[in-house]
N, C-alpha and C. Protein backbone atom coordinates (compact mmCIF):
# COMPACT_ATOMS: atom_id res chain seq x y z
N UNK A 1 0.82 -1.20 0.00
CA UNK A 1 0.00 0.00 0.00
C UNK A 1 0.86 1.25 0.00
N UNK A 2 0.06 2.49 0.03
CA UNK A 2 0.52 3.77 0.18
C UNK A 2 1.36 3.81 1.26
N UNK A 3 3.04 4.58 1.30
CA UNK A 3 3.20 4.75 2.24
C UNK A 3 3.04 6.13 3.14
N UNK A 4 2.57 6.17 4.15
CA UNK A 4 1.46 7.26 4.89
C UNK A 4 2.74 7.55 6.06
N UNK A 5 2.90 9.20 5.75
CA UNK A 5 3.39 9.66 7.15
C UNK A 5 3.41 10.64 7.35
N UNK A 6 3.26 11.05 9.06
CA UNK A 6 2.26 11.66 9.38
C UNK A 6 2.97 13.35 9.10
N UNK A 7 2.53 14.56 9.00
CA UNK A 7 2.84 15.93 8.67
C UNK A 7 4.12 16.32 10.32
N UNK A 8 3.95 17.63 9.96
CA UNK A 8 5.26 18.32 10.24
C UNK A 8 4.93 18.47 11.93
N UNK A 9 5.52 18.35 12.32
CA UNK A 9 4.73 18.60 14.08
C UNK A 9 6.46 19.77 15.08
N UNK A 10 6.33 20.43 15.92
CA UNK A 10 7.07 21.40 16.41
C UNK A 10 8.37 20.33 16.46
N UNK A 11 9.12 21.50 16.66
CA UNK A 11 10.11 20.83 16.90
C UNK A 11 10.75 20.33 18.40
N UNK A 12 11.24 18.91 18.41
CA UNK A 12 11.36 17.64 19.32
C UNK A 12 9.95 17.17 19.47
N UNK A 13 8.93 17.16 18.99
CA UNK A 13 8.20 16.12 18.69
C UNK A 13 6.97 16.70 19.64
N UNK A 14 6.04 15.89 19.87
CA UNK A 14 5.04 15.84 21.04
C UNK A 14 4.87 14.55 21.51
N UNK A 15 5.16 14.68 23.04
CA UNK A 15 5.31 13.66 24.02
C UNK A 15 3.69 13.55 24.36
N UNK A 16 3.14 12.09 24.31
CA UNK A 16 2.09 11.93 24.40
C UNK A 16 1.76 11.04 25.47
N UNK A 17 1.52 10.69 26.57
CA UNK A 17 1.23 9.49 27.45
C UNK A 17 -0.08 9.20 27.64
N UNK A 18 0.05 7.69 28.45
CA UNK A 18 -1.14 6.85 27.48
C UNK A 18 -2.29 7.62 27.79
N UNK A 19 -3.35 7.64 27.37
CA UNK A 19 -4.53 7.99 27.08
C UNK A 19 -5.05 9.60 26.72
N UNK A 20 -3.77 10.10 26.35
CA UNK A 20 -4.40 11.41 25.50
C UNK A 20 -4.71 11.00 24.37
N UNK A 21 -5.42 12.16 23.40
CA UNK A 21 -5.96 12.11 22.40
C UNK A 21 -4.94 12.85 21.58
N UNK A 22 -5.27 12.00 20.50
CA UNK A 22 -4.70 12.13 19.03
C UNK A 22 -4.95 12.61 18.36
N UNK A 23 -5.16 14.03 17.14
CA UNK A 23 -5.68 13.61 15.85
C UNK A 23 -4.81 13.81 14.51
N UNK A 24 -5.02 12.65 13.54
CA UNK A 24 -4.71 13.09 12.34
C UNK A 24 -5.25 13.81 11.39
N UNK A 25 -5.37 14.06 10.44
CA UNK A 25 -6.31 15.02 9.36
C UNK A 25 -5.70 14.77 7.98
N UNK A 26 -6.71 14.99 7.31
CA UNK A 26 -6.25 15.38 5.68
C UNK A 26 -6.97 16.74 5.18
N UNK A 27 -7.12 17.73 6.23
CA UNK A 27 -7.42 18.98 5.94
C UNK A 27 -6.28 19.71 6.20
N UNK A 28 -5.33 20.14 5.06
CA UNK A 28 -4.24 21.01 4.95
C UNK A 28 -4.62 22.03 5.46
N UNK A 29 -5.65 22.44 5.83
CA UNK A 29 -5.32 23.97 5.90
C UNK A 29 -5.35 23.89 7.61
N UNK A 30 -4.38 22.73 8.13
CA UNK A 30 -4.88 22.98 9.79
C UNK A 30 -3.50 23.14 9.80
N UNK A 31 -2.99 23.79 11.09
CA UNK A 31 -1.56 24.18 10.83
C UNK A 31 -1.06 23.03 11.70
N UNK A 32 -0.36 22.14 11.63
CA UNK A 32 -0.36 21.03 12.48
C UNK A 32 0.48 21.04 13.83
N UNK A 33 -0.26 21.07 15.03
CA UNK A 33 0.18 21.16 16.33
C UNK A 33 0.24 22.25 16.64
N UNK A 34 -0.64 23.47 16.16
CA UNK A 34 -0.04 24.68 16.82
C UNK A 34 -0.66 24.87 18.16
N UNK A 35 -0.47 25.59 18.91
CA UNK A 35 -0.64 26.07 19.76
C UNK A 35 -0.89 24.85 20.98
N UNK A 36 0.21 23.96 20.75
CA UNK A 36 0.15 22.92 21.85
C UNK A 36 -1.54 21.95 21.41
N UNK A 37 -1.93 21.93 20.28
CA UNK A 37 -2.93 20.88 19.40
C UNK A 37 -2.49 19.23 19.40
N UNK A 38 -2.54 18.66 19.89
CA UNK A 38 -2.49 17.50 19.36
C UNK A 38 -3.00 16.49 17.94
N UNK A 39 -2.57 17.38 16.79
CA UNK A 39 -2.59 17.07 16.00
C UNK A 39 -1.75 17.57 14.87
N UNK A 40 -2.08 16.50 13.75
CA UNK A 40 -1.47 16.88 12.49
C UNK A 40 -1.55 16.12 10.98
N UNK A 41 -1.28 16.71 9.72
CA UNK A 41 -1.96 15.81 8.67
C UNK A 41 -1.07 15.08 8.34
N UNK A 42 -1.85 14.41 7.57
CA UNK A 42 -1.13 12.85 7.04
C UNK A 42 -1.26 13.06 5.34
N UNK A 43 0.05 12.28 5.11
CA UNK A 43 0.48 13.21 3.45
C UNK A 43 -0.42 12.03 2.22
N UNK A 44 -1.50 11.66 2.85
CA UNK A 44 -2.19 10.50 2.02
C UNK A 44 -3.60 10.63 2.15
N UNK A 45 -4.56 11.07 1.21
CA UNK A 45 -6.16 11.36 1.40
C UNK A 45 -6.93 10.62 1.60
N UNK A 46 -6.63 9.16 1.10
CA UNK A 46 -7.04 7.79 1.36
C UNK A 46 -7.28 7.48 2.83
N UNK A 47 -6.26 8.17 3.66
CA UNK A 47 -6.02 7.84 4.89
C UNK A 47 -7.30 7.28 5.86
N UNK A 48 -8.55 7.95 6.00
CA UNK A 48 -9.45 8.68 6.23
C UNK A 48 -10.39 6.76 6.43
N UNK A 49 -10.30 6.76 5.25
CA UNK A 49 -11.00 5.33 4.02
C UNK A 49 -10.63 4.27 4.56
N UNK A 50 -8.97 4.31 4.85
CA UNK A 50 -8.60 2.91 4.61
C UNK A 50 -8.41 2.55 6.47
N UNK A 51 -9.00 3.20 7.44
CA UNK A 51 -9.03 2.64 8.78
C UNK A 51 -10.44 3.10 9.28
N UNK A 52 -10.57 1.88 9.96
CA UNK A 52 -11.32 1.79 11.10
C UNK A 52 -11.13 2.20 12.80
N UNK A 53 -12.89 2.11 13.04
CA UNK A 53 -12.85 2.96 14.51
C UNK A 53 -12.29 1.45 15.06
N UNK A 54 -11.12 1.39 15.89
CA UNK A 54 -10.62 0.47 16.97
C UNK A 54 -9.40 -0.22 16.17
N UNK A 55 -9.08 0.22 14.74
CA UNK A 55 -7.76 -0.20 14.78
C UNK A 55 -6.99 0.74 15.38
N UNK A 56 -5.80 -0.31 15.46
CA UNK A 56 -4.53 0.57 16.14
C UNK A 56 -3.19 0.72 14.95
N UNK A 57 -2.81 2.24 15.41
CA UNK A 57 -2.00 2.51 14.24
C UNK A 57 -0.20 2.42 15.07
N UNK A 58 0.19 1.93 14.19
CA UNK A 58 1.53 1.55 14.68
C UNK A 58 2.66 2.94 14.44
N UNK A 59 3.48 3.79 14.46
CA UNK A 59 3.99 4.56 14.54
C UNK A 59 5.56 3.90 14.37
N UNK A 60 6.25 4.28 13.03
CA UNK A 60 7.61 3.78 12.94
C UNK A 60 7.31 2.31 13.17
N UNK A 61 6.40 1.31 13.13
CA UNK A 61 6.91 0.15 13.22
C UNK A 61 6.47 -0.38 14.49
N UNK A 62 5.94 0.72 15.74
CA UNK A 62 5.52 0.24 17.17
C UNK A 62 5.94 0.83 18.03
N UNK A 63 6.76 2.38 17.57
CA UNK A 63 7.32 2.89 18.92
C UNK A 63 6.47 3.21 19.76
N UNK A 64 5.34 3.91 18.91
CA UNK A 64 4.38 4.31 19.52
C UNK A 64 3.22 3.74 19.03
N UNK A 65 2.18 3.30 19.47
CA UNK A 65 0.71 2.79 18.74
C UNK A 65 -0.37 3.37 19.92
N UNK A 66 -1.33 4.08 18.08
CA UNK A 66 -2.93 4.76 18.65
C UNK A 66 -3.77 4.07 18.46
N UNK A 67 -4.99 3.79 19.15
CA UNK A 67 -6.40 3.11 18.71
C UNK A 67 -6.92 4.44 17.91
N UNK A 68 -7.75 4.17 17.46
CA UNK A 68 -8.60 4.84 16.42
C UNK A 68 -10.22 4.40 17.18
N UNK A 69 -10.34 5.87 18.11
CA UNK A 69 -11.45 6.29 18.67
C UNK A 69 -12.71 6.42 17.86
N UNK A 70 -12.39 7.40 16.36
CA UNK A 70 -13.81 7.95 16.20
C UNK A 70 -12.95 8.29 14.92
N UNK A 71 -13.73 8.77 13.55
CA UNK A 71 -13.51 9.53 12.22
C UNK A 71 -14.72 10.45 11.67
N UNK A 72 -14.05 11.01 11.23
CA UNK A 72 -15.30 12.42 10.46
C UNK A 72 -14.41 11.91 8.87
N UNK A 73 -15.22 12.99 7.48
CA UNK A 73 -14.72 13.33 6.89
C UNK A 73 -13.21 12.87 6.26
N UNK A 74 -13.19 13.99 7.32
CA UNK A 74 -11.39 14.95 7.16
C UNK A 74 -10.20 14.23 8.45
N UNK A 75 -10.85 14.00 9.75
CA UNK A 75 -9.73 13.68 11.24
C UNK A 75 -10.10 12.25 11.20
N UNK A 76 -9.24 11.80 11.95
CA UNK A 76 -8.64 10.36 12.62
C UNK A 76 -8.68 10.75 13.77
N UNK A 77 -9.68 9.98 14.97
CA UNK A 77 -9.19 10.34 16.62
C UNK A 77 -8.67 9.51 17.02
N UNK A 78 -7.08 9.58 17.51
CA UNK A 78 -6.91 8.53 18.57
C UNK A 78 -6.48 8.82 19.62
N UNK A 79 -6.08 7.55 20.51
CA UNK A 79 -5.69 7.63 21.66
C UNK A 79 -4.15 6.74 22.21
N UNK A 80 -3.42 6.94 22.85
CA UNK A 80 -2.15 7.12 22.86
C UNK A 80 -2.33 5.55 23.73
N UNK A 81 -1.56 4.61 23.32
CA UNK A 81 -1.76 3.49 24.00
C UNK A 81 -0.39 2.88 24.66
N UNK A 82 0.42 3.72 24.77
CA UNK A 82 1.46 4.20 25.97
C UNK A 82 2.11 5.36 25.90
N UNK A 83 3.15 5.85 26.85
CA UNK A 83 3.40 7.22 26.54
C UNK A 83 4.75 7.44 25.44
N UNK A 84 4.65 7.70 24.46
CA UNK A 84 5.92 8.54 23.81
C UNK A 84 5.31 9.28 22.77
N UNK A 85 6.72 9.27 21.62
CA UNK A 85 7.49 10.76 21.38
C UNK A 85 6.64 10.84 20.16
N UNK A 86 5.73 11.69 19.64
CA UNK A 86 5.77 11.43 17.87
C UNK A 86 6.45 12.47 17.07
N UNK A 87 6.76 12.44 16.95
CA UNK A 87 8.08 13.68 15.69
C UNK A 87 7.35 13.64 14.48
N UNK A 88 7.50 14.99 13.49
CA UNK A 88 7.69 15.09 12.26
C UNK A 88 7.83 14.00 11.04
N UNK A 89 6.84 13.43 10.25
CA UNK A 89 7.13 12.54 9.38
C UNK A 89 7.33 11.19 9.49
N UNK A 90 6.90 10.72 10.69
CA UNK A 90 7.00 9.42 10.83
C UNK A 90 5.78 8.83 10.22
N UNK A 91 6.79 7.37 9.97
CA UNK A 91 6.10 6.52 9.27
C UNK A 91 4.84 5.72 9.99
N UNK A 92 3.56 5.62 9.36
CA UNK A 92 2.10 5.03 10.11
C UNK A 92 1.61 3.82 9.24
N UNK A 93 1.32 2.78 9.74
CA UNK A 93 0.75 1.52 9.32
C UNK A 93 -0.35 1.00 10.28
């Protein structure tokens, strides 16, 4: 498949521990993570389509993995299913 990863987020990342909320998007025009947001877009429109509410998304491979709470549209909600780092451009499966 497409490979999907996720948009630009501040710099050193956002530290997430378990059970905050997540979101991804495929609405560019959100500025991703500002103002301390927990979120950011994903460089694939499909994104949206191709998951379900209660999968879990793996981050790099498993550093980090989200369940997938809820979807609209445009966002992905998840939730942080232990605590770490997500940085800029990492890779999501």
């Amino acid at each position: 498949g497409p490979e999907v990863r996720s948009g630009d987020i501040t710099e050193g990342g956002v530290f997430l521990n378990k059970g905050d909320i997540f979101t991804f998007t495929v609405d560019y025009s959100v500025i991703s993570d500002a103002q301390g947001q927990h979120r950011t877009t994903v460089n694939y429109d499909g994104f949206v389509d191709d998951v379900q509410v209660d999968d879990v998304l793996l981050v790099d491979g498993g550093l980090l993995s989200l369940r997938i709470l809820s979807k609209t549209a445009t966002d992905v909600v998840c939730e942080a299913l232990e605590d770490g780092r997500l940085t800029s451009r990492r890779h999501l499966n």
